[in-house]
Every structure is written in C-alpha cells, then in structure tokens.
N, C-alpha and C. Protein backbone atom coordinates (compact mmCIF):
# COMPACT_ATOMS: atom_id res chain seq x y z
N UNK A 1 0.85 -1.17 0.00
CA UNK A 1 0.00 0.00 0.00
C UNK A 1 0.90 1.23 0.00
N UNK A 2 0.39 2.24 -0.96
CA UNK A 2 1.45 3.25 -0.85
C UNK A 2 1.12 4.27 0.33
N UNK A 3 2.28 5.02 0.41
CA UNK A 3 2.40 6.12 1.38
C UNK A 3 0.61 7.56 1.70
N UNK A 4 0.30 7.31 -0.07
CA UNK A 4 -0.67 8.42 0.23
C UNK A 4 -1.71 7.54 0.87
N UNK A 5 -1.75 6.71 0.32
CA UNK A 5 -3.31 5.95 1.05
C UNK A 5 -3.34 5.75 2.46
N UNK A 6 -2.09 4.78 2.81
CA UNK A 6 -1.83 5.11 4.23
C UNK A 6 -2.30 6.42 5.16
N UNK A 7 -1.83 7.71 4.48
CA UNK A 7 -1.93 8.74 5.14
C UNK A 7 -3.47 9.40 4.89
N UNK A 8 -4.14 9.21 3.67
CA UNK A 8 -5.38 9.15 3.38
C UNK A 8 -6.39 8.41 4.53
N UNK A 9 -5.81 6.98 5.04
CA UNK A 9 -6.46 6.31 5.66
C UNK A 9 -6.71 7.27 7.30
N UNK A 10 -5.34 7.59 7.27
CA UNK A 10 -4.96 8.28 8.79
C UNK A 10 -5.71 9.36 9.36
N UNK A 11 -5.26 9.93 8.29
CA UNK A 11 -6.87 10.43 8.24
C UNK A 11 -8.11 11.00 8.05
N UNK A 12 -8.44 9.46 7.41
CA UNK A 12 -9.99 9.54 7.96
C UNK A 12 -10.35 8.64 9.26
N UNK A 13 -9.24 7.71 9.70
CA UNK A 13 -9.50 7.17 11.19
C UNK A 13 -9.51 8.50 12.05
N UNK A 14 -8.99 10.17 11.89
CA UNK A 14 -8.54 11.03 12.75
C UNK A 14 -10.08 11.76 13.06
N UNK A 15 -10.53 11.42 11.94
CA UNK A 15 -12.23 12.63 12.13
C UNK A 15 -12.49 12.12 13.20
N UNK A 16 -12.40 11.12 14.36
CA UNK A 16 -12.98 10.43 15.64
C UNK A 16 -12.52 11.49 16.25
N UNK A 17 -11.60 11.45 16.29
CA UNK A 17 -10.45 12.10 17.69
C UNK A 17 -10.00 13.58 17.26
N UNK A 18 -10.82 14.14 15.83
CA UNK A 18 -11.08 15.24 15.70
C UNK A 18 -12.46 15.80 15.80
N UNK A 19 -13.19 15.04 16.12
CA UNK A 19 -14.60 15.66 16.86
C UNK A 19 -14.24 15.46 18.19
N UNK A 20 -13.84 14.47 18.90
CA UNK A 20 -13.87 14.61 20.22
C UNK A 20 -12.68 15.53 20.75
N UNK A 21 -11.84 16.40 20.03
CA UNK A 21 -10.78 16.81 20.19
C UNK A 21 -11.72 18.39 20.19
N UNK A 22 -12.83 18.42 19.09
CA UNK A 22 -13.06 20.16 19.13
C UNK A 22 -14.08 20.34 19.93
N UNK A 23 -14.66 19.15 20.76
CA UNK A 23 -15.56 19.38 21.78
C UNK A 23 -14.31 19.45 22.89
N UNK A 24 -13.39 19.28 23.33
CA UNK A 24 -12.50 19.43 24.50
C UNK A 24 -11.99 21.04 24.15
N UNK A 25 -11.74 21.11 23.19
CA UNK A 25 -11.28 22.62 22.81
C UNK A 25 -12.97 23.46 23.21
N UNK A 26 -13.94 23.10 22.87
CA UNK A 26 -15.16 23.78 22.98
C UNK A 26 -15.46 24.09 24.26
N UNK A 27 -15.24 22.65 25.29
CA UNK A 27 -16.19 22.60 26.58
C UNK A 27 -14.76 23.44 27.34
N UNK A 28 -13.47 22.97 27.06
CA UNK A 28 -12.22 23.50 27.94
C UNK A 28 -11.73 24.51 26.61
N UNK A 29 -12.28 25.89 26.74
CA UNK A 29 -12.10 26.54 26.29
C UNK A 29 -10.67 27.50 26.86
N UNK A 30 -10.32 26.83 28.01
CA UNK A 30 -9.14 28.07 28.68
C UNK A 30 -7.72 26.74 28.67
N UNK A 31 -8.22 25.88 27.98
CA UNK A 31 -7.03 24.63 27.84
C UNK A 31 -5.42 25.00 27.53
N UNK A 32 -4.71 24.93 28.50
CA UNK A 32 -3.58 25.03 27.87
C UNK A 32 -2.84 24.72 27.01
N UNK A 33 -1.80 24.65 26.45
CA UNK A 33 -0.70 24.00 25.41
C UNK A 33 -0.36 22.90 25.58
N UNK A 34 -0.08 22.93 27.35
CA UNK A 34 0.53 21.15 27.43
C UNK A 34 -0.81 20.43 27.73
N UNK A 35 -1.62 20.85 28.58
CA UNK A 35 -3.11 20.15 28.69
C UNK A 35 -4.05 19.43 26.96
N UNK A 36 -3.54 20.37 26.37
CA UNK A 36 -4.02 19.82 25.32
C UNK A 36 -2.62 19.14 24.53
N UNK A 37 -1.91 19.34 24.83
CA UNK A 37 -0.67 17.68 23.94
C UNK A 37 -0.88 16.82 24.99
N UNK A 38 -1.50 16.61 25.91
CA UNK A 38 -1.48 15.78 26.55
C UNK A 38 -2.53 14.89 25.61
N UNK A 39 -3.76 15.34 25.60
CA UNK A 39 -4.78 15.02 25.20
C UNK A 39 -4.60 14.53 23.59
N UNK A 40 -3.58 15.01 23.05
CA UNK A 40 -3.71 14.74 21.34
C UNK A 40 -2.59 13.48 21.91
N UNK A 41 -1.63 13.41 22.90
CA UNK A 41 -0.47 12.52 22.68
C UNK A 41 -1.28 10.90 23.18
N UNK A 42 -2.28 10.87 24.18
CA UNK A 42 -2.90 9.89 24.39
C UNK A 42 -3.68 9.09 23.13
N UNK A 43 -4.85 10.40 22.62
CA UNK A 43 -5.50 9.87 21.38
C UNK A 43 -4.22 9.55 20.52
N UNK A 44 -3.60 9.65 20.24
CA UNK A 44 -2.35 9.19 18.91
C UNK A 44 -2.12 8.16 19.36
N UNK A 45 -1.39 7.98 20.83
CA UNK A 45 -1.18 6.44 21.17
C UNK A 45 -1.46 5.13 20.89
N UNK A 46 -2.82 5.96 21.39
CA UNK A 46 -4.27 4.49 21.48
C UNK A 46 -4.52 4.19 19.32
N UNK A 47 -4.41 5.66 18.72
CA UNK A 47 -4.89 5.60 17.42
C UNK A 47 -3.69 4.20 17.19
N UNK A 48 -2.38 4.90 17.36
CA UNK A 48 -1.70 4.36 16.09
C UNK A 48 -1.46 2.81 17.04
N UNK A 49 -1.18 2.47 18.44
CA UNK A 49 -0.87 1.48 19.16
C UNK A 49 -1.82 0.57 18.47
N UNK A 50 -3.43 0.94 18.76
CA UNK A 50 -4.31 0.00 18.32
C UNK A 50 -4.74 -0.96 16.58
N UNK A 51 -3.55 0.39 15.81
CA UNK A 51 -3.53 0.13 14.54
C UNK A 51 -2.78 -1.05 13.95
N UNK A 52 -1.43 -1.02 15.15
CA UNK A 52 -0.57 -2.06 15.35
C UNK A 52 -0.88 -3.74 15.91
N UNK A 53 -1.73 -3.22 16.78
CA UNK A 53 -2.15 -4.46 17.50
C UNK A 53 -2.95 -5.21 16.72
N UNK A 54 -4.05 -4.50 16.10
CA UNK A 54 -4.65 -4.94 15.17
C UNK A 54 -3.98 -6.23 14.06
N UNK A 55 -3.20 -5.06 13.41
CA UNK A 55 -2.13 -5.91 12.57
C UNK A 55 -1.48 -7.50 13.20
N UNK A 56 -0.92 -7.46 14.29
CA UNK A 56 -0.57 -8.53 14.53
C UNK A 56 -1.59 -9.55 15.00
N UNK A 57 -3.02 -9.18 15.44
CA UNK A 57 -4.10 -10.50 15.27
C UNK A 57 -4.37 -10.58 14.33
N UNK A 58 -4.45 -9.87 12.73
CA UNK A 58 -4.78 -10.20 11.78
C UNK A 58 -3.61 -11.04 11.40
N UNK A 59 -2.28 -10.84 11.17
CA UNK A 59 -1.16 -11.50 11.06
C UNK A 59 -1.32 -13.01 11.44
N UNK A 60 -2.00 -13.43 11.98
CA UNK A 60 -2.17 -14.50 12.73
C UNK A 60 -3.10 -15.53 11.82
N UNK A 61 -3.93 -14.52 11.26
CA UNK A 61 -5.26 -15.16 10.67
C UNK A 61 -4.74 -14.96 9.05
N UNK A 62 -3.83 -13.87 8.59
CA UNK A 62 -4.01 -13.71 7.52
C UNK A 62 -3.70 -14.67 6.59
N UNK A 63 -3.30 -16.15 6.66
CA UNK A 63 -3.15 -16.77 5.34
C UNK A 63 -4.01 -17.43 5.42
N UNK A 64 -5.46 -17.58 6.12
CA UNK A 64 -6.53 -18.12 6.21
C UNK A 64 -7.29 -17.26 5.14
N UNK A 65 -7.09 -15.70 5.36
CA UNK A 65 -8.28 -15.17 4.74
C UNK A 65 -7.50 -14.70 3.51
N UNK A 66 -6.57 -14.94 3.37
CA UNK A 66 -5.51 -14.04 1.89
C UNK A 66 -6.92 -14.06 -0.16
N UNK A 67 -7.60 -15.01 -0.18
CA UNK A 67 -8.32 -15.12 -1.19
C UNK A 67 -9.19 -14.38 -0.99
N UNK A 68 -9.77 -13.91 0.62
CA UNK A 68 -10.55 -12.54 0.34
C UNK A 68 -10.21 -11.37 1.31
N UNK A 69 -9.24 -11.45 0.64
CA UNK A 69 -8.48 -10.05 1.57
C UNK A 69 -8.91 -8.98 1.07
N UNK A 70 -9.17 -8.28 -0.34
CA UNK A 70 -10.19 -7.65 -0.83
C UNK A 70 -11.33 -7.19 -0.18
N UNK A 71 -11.97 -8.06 -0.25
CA UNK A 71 -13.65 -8.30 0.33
C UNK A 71 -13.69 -7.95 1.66
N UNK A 72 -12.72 -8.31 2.57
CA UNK A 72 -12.18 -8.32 3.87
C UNK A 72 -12.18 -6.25 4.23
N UNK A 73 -10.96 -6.18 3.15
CA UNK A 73 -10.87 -4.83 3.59
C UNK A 73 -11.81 -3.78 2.87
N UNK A 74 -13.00 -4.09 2.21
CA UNK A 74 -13.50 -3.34 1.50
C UNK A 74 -15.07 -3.80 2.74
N UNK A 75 -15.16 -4.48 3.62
CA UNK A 75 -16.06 -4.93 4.30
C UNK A 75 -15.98 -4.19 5.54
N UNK A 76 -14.68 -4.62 5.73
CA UNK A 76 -14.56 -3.56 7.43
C UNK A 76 -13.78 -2.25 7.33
N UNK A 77 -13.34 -1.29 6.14
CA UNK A 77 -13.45 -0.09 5.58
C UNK A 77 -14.95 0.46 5.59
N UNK A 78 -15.60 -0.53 4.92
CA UNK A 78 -17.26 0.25 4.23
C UNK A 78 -17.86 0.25 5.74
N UNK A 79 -17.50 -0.88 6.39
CA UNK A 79 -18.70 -0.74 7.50
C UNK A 79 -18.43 0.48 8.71
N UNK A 80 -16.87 0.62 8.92
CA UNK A 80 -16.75 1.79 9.44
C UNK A 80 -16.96 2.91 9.39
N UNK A 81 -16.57 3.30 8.26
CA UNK A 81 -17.09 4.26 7.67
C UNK A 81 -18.42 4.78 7.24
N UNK A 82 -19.27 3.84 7.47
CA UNK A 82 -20.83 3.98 7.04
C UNK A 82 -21.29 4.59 8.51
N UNK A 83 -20.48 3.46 9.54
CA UNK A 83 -20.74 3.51 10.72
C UNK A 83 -20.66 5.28 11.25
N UNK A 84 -19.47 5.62 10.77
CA UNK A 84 -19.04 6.70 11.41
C UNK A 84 -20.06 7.75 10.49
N UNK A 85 -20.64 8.03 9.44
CA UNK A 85 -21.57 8.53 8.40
C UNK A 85 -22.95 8.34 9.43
N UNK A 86 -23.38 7.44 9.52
CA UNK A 86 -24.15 7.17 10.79
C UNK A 86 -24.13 8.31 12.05
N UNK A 87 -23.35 7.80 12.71
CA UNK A 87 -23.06 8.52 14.38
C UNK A 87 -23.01 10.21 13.79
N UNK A 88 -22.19 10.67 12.65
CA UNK A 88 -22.11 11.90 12.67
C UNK A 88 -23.42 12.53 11.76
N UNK A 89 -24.17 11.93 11.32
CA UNK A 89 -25.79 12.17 11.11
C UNK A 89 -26.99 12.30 12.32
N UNK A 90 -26.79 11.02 13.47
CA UNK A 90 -27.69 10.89 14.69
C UNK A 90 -27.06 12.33 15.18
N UNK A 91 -25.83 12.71 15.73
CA UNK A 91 -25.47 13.70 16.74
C UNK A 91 -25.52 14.67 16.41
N UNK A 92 -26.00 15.48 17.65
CA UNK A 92 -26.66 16.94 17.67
C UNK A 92 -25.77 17.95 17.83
N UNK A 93 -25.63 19.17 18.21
CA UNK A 93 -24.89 19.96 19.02
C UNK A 93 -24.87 19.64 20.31
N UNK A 94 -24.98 18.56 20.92
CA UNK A 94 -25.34 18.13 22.81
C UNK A 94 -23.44 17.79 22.68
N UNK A 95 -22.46 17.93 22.53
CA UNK A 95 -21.03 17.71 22.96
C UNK A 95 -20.80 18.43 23.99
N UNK A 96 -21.46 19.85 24.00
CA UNK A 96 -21.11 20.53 25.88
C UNK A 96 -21.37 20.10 26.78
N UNK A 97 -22.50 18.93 26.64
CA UNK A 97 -22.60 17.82 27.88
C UNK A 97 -21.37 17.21 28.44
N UNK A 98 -20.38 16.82 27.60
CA UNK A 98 -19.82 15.79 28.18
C UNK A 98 -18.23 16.46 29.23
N UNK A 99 -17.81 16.19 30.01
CA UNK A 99 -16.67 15.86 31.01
C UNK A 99 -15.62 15.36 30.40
N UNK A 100 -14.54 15.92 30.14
CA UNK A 100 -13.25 15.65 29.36
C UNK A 100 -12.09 16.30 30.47
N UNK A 101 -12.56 16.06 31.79
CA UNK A 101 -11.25 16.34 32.52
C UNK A 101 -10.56 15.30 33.09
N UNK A 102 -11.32 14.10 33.41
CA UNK A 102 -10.61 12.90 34.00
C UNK A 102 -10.07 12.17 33.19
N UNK A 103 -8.85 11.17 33.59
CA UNK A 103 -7.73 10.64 32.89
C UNK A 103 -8.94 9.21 32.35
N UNK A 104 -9.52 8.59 33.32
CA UNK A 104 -10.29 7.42 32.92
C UNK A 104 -11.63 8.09 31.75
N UNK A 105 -12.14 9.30 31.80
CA UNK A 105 -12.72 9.48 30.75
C UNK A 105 -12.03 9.60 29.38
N UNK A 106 -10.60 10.15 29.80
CA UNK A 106 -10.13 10.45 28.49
C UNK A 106 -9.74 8.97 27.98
N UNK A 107 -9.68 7.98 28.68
CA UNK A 107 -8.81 7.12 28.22
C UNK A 107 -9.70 6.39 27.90
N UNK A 108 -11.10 6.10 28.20
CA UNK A 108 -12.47 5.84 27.25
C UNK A 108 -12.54 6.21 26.14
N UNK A 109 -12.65 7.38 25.91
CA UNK A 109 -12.74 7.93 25.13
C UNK A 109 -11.59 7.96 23.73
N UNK A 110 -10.31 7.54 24.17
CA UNK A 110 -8.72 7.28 23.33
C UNK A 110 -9.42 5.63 22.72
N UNK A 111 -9.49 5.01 23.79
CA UNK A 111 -9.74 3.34 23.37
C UNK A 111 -11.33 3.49 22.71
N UNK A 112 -12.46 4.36 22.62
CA UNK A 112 -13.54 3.99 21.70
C UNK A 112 -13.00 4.74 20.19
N UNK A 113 -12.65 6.11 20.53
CA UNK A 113 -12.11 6.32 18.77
C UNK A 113 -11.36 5.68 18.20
N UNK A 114 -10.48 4.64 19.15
CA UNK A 114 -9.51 3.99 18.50
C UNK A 114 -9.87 2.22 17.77
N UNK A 115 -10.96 1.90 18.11
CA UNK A 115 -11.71 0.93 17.85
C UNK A 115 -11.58 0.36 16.44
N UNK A 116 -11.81 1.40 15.22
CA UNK A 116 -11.87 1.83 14.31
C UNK A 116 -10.24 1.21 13.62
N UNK A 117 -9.42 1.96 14.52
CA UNK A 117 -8.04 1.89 14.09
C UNK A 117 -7.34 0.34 14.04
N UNK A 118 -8.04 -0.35 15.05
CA UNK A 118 -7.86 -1.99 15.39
C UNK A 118 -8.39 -2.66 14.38
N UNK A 119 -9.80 -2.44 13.83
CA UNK A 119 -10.12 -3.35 12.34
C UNK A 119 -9.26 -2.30 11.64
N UNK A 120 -8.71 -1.24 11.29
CA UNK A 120 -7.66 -1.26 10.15
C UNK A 120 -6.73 -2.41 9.75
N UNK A 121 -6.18 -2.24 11.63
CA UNK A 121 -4.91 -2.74 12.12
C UNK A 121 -4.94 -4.41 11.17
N UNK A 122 -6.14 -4.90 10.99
CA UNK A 122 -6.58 -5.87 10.76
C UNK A 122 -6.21 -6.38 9.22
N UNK A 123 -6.78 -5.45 8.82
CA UNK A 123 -6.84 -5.36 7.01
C UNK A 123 -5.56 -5.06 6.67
N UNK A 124 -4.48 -4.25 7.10
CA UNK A 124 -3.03 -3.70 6.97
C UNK A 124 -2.45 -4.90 7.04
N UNK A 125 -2.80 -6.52 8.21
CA UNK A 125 -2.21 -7.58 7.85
C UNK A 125 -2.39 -8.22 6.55
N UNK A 126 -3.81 -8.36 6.49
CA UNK A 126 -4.44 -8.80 5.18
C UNK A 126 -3.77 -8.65 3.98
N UNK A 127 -3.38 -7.19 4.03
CA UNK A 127 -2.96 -6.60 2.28
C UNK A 127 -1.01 -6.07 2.76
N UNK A 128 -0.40 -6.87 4.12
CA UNK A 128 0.52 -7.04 3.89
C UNK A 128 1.57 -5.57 4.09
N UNK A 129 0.60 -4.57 4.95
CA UNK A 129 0.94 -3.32 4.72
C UNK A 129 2.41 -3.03 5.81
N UNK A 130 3.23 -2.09 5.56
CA UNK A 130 4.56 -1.91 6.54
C UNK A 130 3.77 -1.24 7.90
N UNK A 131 3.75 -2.07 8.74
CA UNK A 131 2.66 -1.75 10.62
C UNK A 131 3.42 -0.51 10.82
N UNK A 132 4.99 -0.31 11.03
CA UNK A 132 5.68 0.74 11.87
C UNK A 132 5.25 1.76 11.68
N UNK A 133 5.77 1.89 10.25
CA UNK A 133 5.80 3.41 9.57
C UNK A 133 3.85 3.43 9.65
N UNK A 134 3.28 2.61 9.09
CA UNK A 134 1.86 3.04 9.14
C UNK A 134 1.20 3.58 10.51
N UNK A 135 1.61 2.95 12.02
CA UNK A 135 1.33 3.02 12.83
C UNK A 135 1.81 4.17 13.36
N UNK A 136 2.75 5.03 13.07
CA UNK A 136 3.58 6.24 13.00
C UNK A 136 2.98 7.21 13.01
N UNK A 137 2.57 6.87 11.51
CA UNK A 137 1.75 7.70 10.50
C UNK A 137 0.38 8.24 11.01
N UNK A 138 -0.25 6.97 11.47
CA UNK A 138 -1.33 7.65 11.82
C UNK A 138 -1.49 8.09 13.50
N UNK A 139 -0.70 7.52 14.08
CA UNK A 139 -0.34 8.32 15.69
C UNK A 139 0.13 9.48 15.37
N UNK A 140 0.79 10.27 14.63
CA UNK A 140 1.17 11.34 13.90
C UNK A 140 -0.17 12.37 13.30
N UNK A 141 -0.43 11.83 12.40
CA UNK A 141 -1.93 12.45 11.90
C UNK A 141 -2.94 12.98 12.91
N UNK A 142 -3.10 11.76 13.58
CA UNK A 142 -4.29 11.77 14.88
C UNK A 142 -3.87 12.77 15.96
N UNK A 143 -2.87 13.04 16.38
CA UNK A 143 -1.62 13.41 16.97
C UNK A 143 -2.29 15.33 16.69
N UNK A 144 -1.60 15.56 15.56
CA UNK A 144 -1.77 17.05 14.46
C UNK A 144 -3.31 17.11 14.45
N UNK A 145 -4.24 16.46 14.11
CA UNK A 145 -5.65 16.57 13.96
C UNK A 145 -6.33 17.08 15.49
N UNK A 146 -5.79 16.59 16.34
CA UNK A 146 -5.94 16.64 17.45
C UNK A 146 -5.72 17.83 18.36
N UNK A 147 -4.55 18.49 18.12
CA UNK A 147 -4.05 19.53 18.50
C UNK A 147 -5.04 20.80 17.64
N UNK A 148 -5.30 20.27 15.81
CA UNK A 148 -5.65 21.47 15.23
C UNK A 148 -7.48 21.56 15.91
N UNK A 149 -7.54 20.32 16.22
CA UNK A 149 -9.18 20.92 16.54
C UNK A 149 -9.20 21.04 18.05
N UNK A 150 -8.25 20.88 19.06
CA UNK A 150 -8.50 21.70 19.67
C UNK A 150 -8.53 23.16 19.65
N UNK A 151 -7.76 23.52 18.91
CA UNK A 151 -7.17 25.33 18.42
C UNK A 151 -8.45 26.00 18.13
N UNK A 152 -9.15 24.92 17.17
CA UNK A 152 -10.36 25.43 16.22
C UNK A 152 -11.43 25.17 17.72
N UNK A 153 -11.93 24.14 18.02
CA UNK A 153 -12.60 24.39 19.29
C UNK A 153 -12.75 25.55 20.18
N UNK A 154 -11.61 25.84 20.08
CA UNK A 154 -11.75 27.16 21.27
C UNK A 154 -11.95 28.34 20.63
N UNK A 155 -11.85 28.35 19.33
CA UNK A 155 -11.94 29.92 19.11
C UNK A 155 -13.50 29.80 18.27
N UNK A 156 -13.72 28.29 17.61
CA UNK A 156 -14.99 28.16 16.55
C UNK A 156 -16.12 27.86 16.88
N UNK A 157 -16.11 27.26 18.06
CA UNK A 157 -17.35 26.75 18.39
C UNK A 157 -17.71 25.07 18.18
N UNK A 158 -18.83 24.75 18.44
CA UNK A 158 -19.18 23.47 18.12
C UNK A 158 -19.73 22.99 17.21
N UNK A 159 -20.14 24.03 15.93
CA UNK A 159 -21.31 23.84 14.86
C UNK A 159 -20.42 23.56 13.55
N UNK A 160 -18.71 22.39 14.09
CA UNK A 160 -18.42 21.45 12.99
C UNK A 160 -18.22 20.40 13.13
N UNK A 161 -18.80 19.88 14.68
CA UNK A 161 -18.57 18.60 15.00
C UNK A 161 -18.82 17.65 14.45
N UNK A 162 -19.95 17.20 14.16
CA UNK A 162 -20.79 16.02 13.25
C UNK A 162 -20.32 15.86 11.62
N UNK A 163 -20.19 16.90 11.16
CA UNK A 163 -19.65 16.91 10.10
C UNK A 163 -18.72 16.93 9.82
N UNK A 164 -17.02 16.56 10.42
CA UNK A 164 -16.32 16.11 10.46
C UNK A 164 -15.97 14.45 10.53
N UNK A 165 -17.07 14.02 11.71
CA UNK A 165 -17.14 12.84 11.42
C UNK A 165 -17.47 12.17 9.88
N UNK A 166 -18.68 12.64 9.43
CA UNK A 166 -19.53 12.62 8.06
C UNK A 166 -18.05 12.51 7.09
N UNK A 167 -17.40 13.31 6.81
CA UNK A 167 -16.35 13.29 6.09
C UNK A 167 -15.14 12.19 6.42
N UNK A 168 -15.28 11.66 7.64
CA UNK A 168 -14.11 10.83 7.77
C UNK A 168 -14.40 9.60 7.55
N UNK A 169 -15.93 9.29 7.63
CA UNK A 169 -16.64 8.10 6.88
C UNK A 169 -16.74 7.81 5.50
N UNK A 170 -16.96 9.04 4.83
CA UNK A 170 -16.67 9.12 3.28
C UNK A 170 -15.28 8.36 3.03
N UNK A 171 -14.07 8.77 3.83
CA UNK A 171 -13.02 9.08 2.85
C UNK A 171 -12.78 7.09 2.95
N UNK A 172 -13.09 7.18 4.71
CA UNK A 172 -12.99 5.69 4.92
C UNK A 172 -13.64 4.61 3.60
N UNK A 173 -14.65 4.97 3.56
CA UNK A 173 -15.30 3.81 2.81
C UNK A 173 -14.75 4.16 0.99
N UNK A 174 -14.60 5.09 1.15
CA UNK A 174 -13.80 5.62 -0.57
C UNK A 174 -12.21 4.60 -0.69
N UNK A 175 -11.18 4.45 0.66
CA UNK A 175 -10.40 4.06 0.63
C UNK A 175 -10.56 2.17 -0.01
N UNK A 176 -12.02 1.96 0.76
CA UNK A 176 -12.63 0.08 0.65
C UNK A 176 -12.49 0.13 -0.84
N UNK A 177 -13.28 0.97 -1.45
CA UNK A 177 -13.79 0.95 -2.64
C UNK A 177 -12.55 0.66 -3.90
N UNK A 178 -11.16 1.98 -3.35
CA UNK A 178 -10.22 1.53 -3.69
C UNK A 178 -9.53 0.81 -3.67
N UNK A 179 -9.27 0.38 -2.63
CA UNK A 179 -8.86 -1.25 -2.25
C UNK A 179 -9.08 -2.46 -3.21
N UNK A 180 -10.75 -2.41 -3.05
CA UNK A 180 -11.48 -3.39 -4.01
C UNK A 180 -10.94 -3.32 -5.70
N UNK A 181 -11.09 -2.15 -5.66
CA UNK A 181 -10.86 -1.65 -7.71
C UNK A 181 -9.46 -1.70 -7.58
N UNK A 182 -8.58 -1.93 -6.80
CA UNK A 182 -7.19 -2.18 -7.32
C UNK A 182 -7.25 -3.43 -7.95
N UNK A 183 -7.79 -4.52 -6.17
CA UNK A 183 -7.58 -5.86 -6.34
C UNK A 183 -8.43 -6.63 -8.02
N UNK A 184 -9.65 -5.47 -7.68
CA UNK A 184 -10.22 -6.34 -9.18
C UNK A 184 -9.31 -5.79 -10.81
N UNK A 185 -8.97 -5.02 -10.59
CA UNK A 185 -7.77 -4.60 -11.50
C UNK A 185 -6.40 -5.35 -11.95
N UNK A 186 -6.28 -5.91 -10.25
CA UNK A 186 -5.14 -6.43 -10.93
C UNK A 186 -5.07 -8.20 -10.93
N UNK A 187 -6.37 -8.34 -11.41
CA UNK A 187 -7.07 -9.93 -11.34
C UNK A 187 -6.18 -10.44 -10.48
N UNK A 188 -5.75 -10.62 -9.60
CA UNK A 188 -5.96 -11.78 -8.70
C UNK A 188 -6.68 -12.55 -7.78
C-alpha cells in the first residue's frame, strides 16, 4: 500500500479524535498548550498502538483469509465508515454535555475512537501493509488533527462537530472501494 493511502487512511480514522478533540477545545475553552498535547499525545497512542495491535491478530489469521483479503478490507473499511456517516448524522450539538477532565474518561474515550483503528490494524495484515511506519503515520496524523481541533474548538465553536465525522466516513469507505478496484484490477 502506498504512502498516500496510508496517510489518506490516517486520516480519515482522525475525524474520531477530531470531533472529540473540538468538543475538548469547545467545553475547555481556557485549555492550555501542554493540557491539550497531553490530550492529542494519548489519542495518537491508542490511534496508532491499536492500529498495530490490530495488525498482529490479523497477522495470525491472515493466510486463512488471503483469497478474500479484498472483500475483507473493503467490508470492514465500508462498515466503518458507514458507521461513522451514521453517528455523525444521529449527533446533535449536545457535545457541551460531556466531562473531558478525567484521565479514565479520556482514556475511554482514546480506546472507543480507537476501535476503528484496530479493524484497520486488521486489514493492513491482510494486504501485507509496513505496521511501523503506518502506525507512525497515523499516531502522527491523529496526533496534528488533534491539537488542530482543539485550536479550532476554542476559538470556533461546536457547529463542525458532526460533520467532520460525516467526512471521515466518506473518505474511509472511498479508501474500501479503492482497495477493491485495485484488487479487481489487478485480477488476482
């Protein structure tokens, strides 16, 4: 898999932890510099750690499923991404509800956006992808996404939350699609 897709992929796994990143910038509007790298360095962790981990249970399975590794990653791409198209359609402006000061909320909150990143982690065995640099990549992305919507949180408000998600579901399930039209491209 090349470098752009990878980083294409990164993100659109980041729209998670860039909505929940511009509601922390929204609700902790007086957030500091390090308070908030704290907060982008956890979500990156969990993003790119879980992207890894992923990889190595798929690693495990992958010469079982190698004939539909395709189907595989164009299955749990589409469904995430539909998923996340979903959630950022149901949700409202209600994000000032929530509590983003405790370490166990945040770290809920690191391990559910990162959910996403674990069936990557999955498909990256499947199609054979380099884990490090990918896992880098998108702890990196998630990392920057994280920091920029807190910035934007505090000064923008909350009326781009949902629709961030919406877009990170697109790009997700655009990536399946590509996936698929390579593999059927290059008949095997």
């Amino acid at each position: 898999m090349d470098l752009i897709t990878i980083i294409a992929i990164a993100l659109g796994l980041s729209f998670d932890t860039f909505a929940v990143s511009l509601s922390i910038g929204v609700i902790r509007n007086g957030i500091l510099f390090r308070q908030a790298t704290r907060v982008a360095m956890l979500l990156a962790l969990f993003q790119g750690g879980l992207t890894v981990a992923g990889y190595f249970l798929g690693s495990i399975i992958s010469n079982e499923l190698k004939a539909a590794d395709h189907w595989i990653a164009l299955g749990l791409l589409g469904f995430l991404g539909i998923k996340m198209i979903v959630e950022g359609l149901r949700k409202g402006e209600d994000t000032g509800t929530k509590d983003y000061s405790s370490m166990i909320v945040m770290v809920t909150i690191a391990l559910g956006t990162s959910i996403d990143a674990f069936a990557v982690g999955i498909s990256f065995a499947i199609l054979e992808v380099m884990i490090w640099r990918a896992g880098i990549l998108i702890g990196a992305v998630t990392f920057l996404a994280s920091m920029t919507a807190i910035r934007i949180g505090k000064s923008a408000g909350e009326r781009l939350g949902n629709k961030v998600e919406i877009l990170g579901g697109l790009i997700l399930v655009s990536i399946g699609i590509k996936i698929f039209a390579e593999h059927l491209l290059k008949g095997s």
